[in-house]
C-alpha atoms as a PDB file:
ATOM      1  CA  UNK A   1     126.586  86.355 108.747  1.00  0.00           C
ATOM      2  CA  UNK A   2     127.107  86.865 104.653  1.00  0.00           C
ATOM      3  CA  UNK A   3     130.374  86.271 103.505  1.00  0.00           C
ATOM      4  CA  UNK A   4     131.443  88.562 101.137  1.00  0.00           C
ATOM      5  CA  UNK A   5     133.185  91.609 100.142  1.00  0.00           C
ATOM      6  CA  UNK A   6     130.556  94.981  99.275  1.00  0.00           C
ATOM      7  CA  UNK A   7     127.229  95.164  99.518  1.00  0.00           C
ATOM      8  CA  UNK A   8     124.710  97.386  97.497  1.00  0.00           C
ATOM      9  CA  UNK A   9     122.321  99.807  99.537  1.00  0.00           C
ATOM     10  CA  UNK A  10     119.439 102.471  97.428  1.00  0.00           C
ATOM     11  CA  UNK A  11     121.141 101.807  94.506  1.00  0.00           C
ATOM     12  CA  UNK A  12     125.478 102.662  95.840  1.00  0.00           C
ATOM     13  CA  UNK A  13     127.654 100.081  96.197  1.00  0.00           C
ATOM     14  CA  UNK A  14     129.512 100.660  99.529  1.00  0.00           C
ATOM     15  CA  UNK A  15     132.719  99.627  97.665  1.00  0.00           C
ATOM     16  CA  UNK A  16     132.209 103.304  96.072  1.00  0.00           C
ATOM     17  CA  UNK A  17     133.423 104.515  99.871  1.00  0.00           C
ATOM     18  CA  UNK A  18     135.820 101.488 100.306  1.00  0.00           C
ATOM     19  CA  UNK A  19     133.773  99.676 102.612  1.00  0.00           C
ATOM     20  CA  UNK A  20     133.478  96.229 102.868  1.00  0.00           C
ATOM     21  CA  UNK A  21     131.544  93.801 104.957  1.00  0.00           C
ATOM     22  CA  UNK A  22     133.923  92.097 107.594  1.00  0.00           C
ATOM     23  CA  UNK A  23     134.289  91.137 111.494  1.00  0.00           C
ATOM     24  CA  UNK A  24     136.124  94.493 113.225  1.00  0.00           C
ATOM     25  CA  UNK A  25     137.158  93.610 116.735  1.00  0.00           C
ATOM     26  CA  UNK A  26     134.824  92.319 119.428  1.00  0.00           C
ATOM     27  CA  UNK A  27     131.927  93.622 116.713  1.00  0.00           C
ATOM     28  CA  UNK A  28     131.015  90.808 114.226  1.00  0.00           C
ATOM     29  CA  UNK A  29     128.579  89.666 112.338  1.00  0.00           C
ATOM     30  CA  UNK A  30     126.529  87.294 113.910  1.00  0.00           C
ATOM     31  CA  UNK A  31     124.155  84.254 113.091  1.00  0.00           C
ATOM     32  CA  UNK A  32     120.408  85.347 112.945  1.00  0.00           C
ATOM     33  CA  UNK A  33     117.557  83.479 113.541  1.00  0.00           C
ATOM     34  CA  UNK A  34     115.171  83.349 110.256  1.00  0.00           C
ATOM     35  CA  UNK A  35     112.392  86.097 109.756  1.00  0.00           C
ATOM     36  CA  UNK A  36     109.037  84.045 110.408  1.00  0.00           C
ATOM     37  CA  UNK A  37     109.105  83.245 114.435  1.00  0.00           C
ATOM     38  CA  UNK A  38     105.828  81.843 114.719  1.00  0.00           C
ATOM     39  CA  UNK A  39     103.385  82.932 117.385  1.00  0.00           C
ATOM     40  CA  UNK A  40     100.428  80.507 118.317  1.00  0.00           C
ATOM     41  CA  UNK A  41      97.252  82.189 118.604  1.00  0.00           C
ATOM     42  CA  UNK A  42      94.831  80.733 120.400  1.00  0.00           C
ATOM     43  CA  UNK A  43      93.235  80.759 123.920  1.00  0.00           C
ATOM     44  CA  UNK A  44      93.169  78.587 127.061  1.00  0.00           C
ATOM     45  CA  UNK A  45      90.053  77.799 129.114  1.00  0.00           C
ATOM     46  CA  UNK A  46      89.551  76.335 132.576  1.00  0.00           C
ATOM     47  CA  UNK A  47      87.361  73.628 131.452  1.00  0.00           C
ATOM     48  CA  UNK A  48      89.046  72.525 128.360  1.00  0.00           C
ATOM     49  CA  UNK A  49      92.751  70.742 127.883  1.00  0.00           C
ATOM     50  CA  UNK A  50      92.768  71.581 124.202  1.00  0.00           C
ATOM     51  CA  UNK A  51      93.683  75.366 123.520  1.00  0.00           C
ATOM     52  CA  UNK A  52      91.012  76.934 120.533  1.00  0.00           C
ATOM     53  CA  UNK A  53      93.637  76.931 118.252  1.00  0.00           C
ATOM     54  CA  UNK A  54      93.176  80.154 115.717  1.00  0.00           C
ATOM     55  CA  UNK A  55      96.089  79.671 113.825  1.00  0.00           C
ATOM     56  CA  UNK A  56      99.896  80.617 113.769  1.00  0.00           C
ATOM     57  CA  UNK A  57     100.926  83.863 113.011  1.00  0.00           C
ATOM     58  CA  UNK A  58     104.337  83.910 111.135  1.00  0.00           C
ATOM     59  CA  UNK A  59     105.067  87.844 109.843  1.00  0.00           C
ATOM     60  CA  UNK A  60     104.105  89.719 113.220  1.00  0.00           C
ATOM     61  CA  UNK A  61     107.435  90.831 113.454  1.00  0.00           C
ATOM     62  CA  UNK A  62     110.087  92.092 110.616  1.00  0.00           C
ATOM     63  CA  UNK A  63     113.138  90.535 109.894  1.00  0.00           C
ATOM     64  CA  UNK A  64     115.979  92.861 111.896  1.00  0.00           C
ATOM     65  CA  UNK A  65     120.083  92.046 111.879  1.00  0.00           C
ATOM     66  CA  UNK A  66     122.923  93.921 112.525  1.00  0.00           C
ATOM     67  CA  UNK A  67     125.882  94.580 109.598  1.00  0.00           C
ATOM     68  CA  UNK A  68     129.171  95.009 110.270  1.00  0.00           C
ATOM     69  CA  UNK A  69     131.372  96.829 107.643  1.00  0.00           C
ATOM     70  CA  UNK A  70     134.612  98.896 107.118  1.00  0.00           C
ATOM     71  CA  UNK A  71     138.409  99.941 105.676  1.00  0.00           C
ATOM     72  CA  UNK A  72     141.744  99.645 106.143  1.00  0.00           C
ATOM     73  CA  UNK A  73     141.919 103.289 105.902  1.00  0.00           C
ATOM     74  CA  UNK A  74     140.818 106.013 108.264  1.00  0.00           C
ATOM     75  CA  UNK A  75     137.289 107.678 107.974  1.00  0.00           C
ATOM     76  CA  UNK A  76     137.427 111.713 108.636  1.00  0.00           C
ATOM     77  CA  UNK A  77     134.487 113.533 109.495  1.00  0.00           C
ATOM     78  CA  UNK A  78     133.525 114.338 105.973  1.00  0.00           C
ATOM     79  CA  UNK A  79     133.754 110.313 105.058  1.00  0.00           C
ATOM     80  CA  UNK A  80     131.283 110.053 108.325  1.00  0.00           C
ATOM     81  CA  UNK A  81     128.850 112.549 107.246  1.00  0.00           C
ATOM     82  CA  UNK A  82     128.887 111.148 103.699  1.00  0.00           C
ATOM     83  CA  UNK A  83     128.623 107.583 104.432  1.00  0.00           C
ATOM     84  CA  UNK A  84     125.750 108.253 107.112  1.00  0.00           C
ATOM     85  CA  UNK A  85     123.892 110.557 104.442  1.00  0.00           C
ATOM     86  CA  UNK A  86     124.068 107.562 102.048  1.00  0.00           C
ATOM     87  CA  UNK A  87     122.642 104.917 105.078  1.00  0.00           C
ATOM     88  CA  UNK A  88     119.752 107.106 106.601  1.00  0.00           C
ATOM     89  CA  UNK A  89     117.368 109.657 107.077  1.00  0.00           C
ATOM     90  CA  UNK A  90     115.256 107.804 103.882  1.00  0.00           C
ATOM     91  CA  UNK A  91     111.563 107.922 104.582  1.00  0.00           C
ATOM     92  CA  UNK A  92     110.875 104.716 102.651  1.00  0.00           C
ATOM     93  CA  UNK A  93     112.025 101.234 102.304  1.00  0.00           C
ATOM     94  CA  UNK A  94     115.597 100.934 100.129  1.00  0.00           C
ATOM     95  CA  UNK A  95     116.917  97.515  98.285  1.00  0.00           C
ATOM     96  CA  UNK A  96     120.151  96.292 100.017  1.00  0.00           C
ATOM     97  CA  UNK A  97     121.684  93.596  98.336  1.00  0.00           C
ATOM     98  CA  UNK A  98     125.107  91.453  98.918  1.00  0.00           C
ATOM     99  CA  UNK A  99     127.687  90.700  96.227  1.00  0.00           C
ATOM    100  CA  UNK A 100     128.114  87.135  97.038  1.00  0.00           C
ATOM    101  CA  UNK A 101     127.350  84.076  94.743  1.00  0.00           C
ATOM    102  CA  UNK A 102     124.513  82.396  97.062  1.00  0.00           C
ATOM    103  CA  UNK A 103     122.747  86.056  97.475  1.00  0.00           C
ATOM    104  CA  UNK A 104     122.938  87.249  94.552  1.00  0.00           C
ATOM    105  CA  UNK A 105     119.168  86.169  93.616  1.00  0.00           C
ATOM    106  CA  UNK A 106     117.792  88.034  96.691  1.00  0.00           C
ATOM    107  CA  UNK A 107     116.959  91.617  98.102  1.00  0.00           C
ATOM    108  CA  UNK A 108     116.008  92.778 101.474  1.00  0.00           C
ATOM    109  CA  UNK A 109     113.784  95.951 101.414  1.00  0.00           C
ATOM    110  CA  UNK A 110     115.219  97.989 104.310  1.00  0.00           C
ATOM    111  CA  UNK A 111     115.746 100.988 106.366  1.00  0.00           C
ATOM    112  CA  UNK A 112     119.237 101.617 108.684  1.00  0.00           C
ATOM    113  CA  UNK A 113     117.496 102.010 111.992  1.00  0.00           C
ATOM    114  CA  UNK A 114     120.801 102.482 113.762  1.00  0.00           C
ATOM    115  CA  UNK A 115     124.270 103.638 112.410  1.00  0.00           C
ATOM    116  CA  UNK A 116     127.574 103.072 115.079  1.00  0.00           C
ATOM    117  CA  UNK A 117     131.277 104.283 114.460  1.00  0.00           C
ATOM    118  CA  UNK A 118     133.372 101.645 115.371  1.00  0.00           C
ATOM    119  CA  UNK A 119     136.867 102.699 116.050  1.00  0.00           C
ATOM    120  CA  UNK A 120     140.739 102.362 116.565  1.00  0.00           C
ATOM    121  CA  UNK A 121     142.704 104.698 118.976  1.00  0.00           C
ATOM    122  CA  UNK A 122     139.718 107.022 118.524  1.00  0.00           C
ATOM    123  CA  UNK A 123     140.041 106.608 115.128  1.00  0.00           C
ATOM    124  CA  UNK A 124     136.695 105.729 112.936  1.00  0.00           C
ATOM    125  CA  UNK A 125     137.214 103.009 110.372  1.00  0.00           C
ATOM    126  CA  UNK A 126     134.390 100.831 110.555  1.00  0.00           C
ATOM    127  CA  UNK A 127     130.354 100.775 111.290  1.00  0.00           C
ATOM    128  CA  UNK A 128     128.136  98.274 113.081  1.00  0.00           C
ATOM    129  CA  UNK A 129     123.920  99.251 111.328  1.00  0.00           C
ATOM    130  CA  UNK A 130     120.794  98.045 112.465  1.00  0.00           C
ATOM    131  CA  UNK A 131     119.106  96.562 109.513  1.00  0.00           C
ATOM    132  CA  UNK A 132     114.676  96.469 109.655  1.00  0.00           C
ATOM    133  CA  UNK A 133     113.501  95.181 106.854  1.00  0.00           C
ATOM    134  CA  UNK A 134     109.743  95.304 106.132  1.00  0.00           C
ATOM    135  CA  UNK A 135     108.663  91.744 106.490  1.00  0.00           C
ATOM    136  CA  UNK A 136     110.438  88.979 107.687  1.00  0.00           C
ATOM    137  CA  UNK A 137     111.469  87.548 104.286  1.00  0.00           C
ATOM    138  CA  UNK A 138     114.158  88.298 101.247  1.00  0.00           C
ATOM    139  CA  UNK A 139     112.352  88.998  97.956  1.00  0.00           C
ATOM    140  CA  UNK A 140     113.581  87.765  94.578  1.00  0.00           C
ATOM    141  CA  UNK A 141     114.208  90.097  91.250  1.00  0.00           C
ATOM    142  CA  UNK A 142     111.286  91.161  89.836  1.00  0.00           C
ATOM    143  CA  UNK A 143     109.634  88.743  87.326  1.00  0.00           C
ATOM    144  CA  UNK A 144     106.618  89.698  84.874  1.00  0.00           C
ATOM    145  CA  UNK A 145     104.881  87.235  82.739  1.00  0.00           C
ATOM    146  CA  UNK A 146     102.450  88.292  80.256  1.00  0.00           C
ATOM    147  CA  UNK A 147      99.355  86.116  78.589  1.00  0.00           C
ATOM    148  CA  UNK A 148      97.226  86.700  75.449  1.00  0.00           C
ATOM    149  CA  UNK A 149      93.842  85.655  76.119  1.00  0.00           C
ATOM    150  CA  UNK A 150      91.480  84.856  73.007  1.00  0.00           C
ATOM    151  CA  UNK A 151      88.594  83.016  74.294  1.00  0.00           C
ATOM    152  CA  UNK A 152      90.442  80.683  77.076  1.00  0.00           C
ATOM    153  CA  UNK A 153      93.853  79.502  77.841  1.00  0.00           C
ATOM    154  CA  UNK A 154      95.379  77.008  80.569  1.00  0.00           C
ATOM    155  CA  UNK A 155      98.451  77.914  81.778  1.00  0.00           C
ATOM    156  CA  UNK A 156     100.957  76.759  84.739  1.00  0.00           C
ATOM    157  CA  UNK A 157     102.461  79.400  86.976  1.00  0.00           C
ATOM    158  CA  UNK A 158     105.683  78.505  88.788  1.00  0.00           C
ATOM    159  CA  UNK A 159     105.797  80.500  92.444  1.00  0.00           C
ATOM    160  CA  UNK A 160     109.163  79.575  93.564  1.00  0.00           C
ATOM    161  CA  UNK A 161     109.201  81.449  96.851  1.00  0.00           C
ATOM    162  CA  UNK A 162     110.386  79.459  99.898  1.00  0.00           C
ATOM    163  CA  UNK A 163     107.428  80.598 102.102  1.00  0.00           C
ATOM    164  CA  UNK A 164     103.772  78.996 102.711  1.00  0.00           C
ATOM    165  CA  UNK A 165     102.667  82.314 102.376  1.00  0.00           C
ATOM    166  CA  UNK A 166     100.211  83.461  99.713  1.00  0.00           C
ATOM    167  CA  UNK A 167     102.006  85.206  96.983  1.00  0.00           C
ATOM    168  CA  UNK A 168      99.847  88.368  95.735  1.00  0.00           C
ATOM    169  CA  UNK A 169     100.982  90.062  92.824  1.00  0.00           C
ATOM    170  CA  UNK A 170     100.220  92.719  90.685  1.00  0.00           C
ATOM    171  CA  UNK A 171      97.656  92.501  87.099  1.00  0.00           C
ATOM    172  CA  UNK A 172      97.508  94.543  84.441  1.00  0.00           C
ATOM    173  CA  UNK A 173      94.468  93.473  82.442  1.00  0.00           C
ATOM    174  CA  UNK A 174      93.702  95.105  78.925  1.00  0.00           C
ATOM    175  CA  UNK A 175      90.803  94.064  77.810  1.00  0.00           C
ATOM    176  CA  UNK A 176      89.224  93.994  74.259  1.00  0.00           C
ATOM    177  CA  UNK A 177      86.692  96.113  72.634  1.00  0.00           C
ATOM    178  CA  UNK A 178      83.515  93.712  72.870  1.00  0.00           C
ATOM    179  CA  UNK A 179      84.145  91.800  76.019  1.00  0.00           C
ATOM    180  CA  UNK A 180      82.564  92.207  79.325  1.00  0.00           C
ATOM    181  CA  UNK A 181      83.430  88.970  81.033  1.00  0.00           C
ATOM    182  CA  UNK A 182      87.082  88.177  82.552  1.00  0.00           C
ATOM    183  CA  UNK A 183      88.532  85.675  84.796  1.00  0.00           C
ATOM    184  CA  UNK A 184      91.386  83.251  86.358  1.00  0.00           C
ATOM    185  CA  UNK A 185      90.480  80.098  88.143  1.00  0.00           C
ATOM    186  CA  UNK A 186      93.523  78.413  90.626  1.00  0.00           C
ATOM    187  CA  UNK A 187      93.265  74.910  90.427  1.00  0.00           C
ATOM    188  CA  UNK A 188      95.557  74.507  93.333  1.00  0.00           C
ATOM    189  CA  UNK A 189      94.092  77.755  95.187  1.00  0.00           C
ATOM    190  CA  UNK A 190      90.746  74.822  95.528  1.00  0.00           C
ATOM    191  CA  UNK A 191      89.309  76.639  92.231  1.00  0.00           C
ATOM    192  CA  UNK A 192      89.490  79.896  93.997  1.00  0.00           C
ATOM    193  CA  UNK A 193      88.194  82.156  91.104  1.00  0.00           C
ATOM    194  CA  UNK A 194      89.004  85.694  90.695  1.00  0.00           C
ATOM    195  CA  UNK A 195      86.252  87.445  88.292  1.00  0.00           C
ATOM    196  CA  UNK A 196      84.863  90.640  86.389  1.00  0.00           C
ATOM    197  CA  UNK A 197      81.199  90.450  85.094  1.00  0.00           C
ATOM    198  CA  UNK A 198      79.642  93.201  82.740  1.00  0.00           C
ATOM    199  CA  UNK A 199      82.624  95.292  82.289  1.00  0.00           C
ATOM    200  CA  UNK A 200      82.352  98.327  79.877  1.00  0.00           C
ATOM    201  CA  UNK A 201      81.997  97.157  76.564  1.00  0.00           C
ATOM    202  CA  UNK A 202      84.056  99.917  74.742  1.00  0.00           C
ATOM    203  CA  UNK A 203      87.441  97.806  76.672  1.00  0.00           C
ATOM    204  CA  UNK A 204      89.364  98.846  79.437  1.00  0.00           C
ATOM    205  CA  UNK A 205      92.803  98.757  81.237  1.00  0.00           C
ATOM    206  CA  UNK A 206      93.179  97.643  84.824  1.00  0.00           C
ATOM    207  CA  UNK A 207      95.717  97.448  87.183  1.00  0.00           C
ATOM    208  CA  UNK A 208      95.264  95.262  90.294  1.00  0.00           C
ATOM    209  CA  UNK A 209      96.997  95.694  93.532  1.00  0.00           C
ATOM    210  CA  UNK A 210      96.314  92.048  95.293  1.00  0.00           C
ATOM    211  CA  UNK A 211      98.263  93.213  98.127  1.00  0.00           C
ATOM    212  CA  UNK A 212      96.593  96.077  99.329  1.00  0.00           C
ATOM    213  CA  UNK A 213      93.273  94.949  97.534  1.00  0.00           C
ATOM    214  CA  UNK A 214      93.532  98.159  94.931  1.00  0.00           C
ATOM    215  CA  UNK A 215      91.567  98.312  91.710  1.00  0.00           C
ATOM    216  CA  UNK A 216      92.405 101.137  89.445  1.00  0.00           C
ATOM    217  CA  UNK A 217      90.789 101.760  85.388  1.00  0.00           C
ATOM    218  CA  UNK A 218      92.597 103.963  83.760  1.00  0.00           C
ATOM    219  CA  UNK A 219      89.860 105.574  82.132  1.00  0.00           C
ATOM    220  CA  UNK A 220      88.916 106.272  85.853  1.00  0.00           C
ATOM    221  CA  UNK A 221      85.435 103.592  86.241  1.00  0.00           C
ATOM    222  CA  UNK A 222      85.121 102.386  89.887  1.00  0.00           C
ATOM    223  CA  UNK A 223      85.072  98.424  88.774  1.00  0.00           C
ATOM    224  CA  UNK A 224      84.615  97.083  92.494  1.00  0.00           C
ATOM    225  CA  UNK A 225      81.161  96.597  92.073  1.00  0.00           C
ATOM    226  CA  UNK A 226      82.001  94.633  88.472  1.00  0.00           C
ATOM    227  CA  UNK A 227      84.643  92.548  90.497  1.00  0.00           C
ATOM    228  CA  UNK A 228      83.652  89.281  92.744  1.00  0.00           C
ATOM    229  CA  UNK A 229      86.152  90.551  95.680  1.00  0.00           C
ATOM    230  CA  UNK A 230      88.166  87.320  95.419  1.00  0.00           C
ATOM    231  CA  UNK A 231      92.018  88.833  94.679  1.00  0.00           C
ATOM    232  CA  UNK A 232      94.229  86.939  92.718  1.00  0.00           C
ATOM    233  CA  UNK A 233      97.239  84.923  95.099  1.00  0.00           C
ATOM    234  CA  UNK A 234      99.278  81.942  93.862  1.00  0.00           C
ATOM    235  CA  UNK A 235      99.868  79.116  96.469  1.00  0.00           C
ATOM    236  CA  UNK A 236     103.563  77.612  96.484  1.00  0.00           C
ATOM    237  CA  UNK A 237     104.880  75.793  93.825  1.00  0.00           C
ATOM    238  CA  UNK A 238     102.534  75.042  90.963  1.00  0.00           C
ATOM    239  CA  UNK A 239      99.732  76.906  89.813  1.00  0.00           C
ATOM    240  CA  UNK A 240      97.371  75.956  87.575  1.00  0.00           C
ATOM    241  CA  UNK A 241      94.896  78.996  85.853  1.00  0.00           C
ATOM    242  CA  UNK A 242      92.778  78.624  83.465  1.00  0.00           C
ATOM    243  CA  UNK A 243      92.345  82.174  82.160  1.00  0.00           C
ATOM    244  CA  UNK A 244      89.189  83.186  80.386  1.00  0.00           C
ATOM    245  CA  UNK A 245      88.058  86.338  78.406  1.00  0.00           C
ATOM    246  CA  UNK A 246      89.800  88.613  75.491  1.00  0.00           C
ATOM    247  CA  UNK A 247      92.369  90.277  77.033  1.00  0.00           C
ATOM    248  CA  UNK A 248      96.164  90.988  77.742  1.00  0.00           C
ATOM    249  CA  UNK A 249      97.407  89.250  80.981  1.00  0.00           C
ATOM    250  CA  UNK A 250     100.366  90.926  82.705  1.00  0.00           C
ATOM    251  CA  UNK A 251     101.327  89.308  86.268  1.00  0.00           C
ATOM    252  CA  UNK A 252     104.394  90.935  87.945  1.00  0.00           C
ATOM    253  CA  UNK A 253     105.978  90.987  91.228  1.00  0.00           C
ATOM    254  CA  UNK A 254     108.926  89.537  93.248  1.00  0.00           C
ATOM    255  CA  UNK A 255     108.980  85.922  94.790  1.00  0.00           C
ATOM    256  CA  UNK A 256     109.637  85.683  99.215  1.00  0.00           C
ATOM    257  CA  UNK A 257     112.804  83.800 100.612  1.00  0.00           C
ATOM    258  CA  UNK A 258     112.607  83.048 103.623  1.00  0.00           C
ATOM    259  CA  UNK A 259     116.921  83.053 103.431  1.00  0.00           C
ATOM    260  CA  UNK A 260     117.780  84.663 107.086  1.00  0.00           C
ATOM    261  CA  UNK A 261     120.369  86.994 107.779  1.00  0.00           C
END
């Protein structure tokens, strides 16, 4: 699988318990198949040869591979119960990472579904973990561009992920005392436009969630019915917005690999 020598999991490197990733008997780290197994959907009909095709869906299931790490030395009890209070019982997603030159630009976001002693004579001194991430992809570090807007301004954003997925990432849009109107147009996204109209007049902050479709003001105004329902997403590769109103632009997030495992 990787080739390397510690990985980072919830913010501990496992080199702080002397474990390192590595092949330990018949247990080894195996090759994976990548994330996005596609899965036709469509349906078949006695009186037609063609299926109606509905598309392919890609992200149905997670991204899952098992890691094999562990020491020279012996593991006690107390190394056990510290290393597997470290790995699990989280109730959320955790950033593992790998310290190796090729990976070092991408995170998985994680749980350890399963944690196995592996062992010599009866002796622990390795583990074999079930890693689920939460989609089938690797995401990059997280990037966060920001835009003054005085009137209009074109602009070319760069979405280097590796998928043909939409990317959807997060706004922060201050706008200015005096201005209603805002809006970004995607030239490649076929001039898919993403608009407020008559927005309060004294300014405002907003915060977008494009993934889960989340509008928040912080003065606490309900701008859904201001807002044309079209959330922002950036194609692959080039993007190019033309951004218009007076405002402050922020667009953050983290770019998809699709890297394996």
């Amino acid at each position: 699988m990787f080739n390397t020598y510690e990985f980072t999991f919830a913010g501990i490197s496992s080199s702080q318990y002397g474990l390192y990733v590595c092949d330990f008997g018949n247990n080894e780290n195996e090759d994976n198949s990548f994330g996005s197994e596609g899965k036709i959907v469509e349906s078949r009909t006695v009186n037609r040869i063609k299926p109606i095709h509905q598309g392919v869906n890609y992200h149905e299931e997670p991204l899952e591979f098992n890691l094999v790490f562990g020491t020279d030395e012996p593991l006690d009890r107390f190394d056990l119960q510290e290393i597997q209070l470290w790995l699990t019982g989280y109730q959320d997603y955790q950033w593992l990472s790998f310290d190796q030159p090729d990976m070092e630009p991408y995170m998985f976001r994680c749980l350890v579904t399963e944690l196995k002693p592996l062992t010599v004579g009866w002796v622990p001194h390795a583990f074999e973990a079930t890693i689920t991430c939460d989609c089938p992809y690797a995401y990059g570090h997280t990037f966060r561009e920001e835009y003054v807007i005085s009137g209009s301004k074109d602009v070319v954003f760069r979405n280097f992920s590796s998928v043909r997925e939409y990317l959807r990432p997060e706004l922060k849009i201050t706008v200015n005392s005096g201005s209603t109107d805002f809006s970004i147009v995607n030239e490649d996204d076929n001039g898919r436009e993403f608009k407020f109209t008559g927005l309060p007049a004294a300014g405002c902050e907003i915060t977008i969630s494009n993934e889960g479709g989340i509008i928040t003001e912080k003065g606490g105004a309900n701008l859904y019915d201001k807002f044309n329902m079209n959330f922002f997403r950036l194609v692959r590769g080039a993007n190019h917005l033309k951004i218009t109103g007076n405002a402050t632009l922020t667009i953050s997030g983290r770019m998809l690999y699709n890297v394996g495992a």
